[in-house]
N, C-alpha and C. Protein backbone atom coordinates (compact mmCIF):
# COMPACT_ATOMS: atom_id res chain seq x y z
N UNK A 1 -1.07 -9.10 -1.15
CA UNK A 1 -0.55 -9.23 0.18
C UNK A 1 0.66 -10.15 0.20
N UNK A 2 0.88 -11.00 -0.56
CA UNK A 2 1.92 -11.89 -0.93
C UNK A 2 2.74 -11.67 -1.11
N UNK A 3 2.85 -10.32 -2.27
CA UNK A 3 4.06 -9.44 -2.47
C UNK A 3 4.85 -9.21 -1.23
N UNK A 4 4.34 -8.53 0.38
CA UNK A 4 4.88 -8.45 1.28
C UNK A 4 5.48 -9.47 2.07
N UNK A 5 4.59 -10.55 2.11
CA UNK A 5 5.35 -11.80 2.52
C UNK A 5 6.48 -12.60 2.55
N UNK A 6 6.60 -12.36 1.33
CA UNK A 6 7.92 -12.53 0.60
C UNK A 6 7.79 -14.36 0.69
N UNK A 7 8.53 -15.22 -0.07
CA UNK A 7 8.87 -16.80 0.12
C UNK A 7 9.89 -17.64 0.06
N UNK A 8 10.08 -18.39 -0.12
CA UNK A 8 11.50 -18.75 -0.27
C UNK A 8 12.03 -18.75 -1.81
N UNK A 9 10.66 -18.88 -2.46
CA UNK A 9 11.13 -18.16 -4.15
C UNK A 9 11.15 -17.09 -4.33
N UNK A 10 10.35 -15.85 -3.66
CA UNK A 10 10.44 -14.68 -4.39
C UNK A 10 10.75 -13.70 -2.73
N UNK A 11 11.35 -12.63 -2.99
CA UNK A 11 11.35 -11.97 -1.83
C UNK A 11 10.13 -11.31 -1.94
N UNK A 12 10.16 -10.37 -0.57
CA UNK A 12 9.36 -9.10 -0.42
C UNK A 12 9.19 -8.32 -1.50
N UNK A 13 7.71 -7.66 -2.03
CA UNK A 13 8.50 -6.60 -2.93
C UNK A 13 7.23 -5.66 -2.71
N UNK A 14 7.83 -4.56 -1.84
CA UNK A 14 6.72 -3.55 -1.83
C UNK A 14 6.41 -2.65 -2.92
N UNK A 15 6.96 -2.82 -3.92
CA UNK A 15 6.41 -1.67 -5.23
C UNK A 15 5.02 -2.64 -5.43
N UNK A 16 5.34 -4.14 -6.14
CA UNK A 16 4.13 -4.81 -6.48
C UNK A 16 3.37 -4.71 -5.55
N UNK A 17 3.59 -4.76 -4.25
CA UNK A 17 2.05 -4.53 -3.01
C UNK A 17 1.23 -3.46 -3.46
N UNK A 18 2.52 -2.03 -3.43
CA UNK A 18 1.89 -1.03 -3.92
C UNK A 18 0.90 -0.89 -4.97
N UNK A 19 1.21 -1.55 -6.37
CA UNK A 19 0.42 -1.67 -7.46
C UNK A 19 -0.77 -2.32 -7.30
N UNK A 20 -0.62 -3.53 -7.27
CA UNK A 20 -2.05 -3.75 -6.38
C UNK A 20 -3.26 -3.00 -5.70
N UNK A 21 -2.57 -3.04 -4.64
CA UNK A 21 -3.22 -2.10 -3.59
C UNK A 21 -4.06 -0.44 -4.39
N UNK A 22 -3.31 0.03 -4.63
CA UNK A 22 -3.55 0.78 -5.08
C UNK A 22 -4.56 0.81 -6.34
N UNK A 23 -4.23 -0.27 -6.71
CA UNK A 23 -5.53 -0.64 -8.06
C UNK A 23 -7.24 -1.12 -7.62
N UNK A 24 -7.00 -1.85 -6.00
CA UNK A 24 -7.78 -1.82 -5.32
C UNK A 24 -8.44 -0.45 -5.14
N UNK A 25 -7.85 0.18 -4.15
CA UNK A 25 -7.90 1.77 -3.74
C UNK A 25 -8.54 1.95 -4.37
N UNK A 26 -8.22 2.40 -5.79
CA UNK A 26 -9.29 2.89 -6.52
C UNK A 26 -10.55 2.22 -7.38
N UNK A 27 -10.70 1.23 -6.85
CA UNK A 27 -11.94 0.74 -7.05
C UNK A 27 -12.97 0.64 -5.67
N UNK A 28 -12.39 1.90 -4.85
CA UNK A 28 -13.07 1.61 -3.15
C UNK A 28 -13.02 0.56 -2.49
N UNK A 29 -11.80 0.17 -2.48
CA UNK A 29 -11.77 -0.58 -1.30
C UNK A 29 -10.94 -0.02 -0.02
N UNK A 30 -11.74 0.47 0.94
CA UNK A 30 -11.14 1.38 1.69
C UNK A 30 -9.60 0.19 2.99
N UNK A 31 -9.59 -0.96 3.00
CA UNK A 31 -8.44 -1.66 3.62
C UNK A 31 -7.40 -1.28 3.17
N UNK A 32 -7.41 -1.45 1.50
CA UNK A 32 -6.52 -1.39 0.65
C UNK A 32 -5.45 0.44 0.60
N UNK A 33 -6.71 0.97 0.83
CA UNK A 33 -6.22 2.42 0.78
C UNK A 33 -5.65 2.30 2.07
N UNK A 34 -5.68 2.06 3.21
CA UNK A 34 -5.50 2.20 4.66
C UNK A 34 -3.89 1.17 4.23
N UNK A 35 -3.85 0.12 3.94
CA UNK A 35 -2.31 -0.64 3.61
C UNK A 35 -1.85 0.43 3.18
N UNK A 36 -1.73 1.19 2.18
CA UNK A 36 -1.14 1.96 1.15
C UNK A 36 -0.70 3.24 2.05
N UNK A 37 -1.48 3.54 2.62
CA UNK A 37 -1.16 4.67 3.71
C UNK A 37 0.18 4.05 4.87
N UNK A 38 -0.06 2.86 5.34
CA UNK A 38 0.94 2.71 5.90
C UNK A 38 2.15 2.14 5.12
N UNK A 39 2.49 1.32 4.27
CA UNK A 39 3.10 1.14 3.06
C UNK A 39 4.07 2.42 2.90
N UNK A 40 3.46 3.69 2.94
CA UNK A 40 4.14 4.59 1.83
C UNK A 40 4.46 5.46 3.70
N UNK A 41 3.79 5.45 4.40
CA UNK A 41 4.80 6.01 5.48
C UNK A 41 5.70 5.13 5.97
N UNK A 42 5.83 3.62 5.85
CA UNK A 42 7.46 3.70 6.48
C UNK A 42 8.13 2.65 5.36
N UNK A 43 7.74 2.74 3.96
CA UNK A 43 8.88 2.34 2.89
C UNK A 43 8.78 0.71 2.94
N UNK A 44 9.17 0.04 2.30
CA UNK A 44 9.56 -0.95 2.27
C UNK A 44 10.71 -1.85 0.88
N UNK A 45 10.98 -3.02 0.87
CA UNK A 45 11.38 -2.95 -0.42
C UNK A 45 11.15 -3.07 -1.81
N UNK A 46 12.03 -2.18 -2.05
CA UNK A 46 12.31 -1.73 -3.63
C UNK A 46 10.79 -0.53 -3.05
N UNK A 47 10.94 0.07 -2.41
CA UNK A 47 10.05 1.80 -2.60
C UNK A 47 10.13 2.09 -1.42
N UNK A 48 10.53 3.34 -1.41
CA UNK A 48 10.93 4.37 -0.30
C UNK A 48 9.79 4.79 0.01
N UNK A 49 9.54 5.09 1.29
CA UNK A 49 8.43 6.12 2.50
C UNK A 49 8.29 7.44 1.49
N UNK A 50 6.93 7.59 1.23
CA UNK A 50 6.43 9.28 0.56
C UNK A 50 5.52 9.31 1.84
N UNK A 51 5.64 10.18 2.14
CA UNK A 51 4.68 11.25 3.56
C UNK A 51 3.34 11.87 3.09
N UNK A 52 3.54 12.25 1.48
CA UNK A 52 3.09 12.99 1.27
C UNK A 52 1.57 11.94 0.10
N UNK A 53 2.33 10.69 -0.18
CA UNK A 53 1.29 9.89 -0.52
C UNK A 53 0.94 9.29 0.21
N UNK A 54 1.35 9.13 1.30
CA UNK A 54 0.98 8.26 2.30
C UNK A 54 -0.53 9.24 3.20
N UNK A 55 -0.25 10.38 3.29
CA UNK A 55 -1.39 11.14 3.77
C UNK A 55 -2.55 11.01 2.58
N UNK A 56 -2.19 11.17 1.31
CA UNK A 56 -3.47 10.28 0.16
C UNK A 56 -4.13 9.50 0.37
N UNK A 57 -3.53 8.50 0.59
CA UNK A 57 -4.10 7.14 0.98
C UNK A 57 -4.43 6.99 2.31
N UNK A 58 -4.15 7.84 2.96
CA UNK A 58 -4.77 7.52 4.55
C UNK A 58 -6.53 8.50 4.40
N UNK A 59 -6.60 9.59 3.56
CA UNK A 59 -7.29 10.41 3.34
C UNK A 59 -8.65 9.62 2.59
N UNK A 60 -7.99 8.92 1.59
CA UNK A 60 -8.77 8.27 0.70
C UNK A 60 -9.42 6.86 1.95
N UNK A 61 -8.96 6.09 2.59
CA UNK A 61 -9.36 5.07 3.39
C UNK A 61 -10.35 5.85 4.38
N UNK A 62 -10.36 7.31 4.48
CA UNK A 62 -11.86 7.97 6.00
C UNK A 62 -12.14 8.26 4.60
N UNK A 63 -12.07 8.86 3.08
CA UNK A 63 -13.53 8.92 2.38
C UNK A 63 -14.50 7.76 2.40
N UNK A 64 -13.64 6.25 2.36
CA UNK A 64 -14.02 5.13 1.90
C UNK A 64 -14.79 4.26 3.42
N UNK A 65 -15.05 5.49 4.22
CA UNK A 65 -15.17 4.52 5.66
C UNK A 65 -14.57 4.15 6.57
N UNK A 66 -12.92 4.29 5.95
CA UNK A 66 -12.54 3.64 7.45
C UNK A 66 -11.54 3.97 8.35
């Protein structure tokens, strides 16, 4: 989640959120999948909006409950 935060040492960096998250995801954690879903629909930096992973991960967060 830090990754997004960004600080006065490191910026934002939504690829590392992504990695994370996503490493979550697939160990069921359905929050993580639900970030990732919104994450990948509206982009952030250093990784562009996918629509099409972003419906993955929104898909994967109602298998996971939520």
């Amino acid at each position: 989640m830090s990754s997004l935060a960004g600080s006065t040492r490191q910026a934002p960096d939504a690829r590392q959120a992504a990695h994370w998250w996503s490493l979550a995801a697939q160990h069921g954690h359905p929050l993580a999948a639900h970030r990732l879903a919104e994450l990948y629909r509206q982009g952030g930096e250093g990784l562009d909006a996918d629509p099409q992973l972003a419906e993955r991960y929104a898909g994967r967060a109602g298998e996971l409950g939520l």
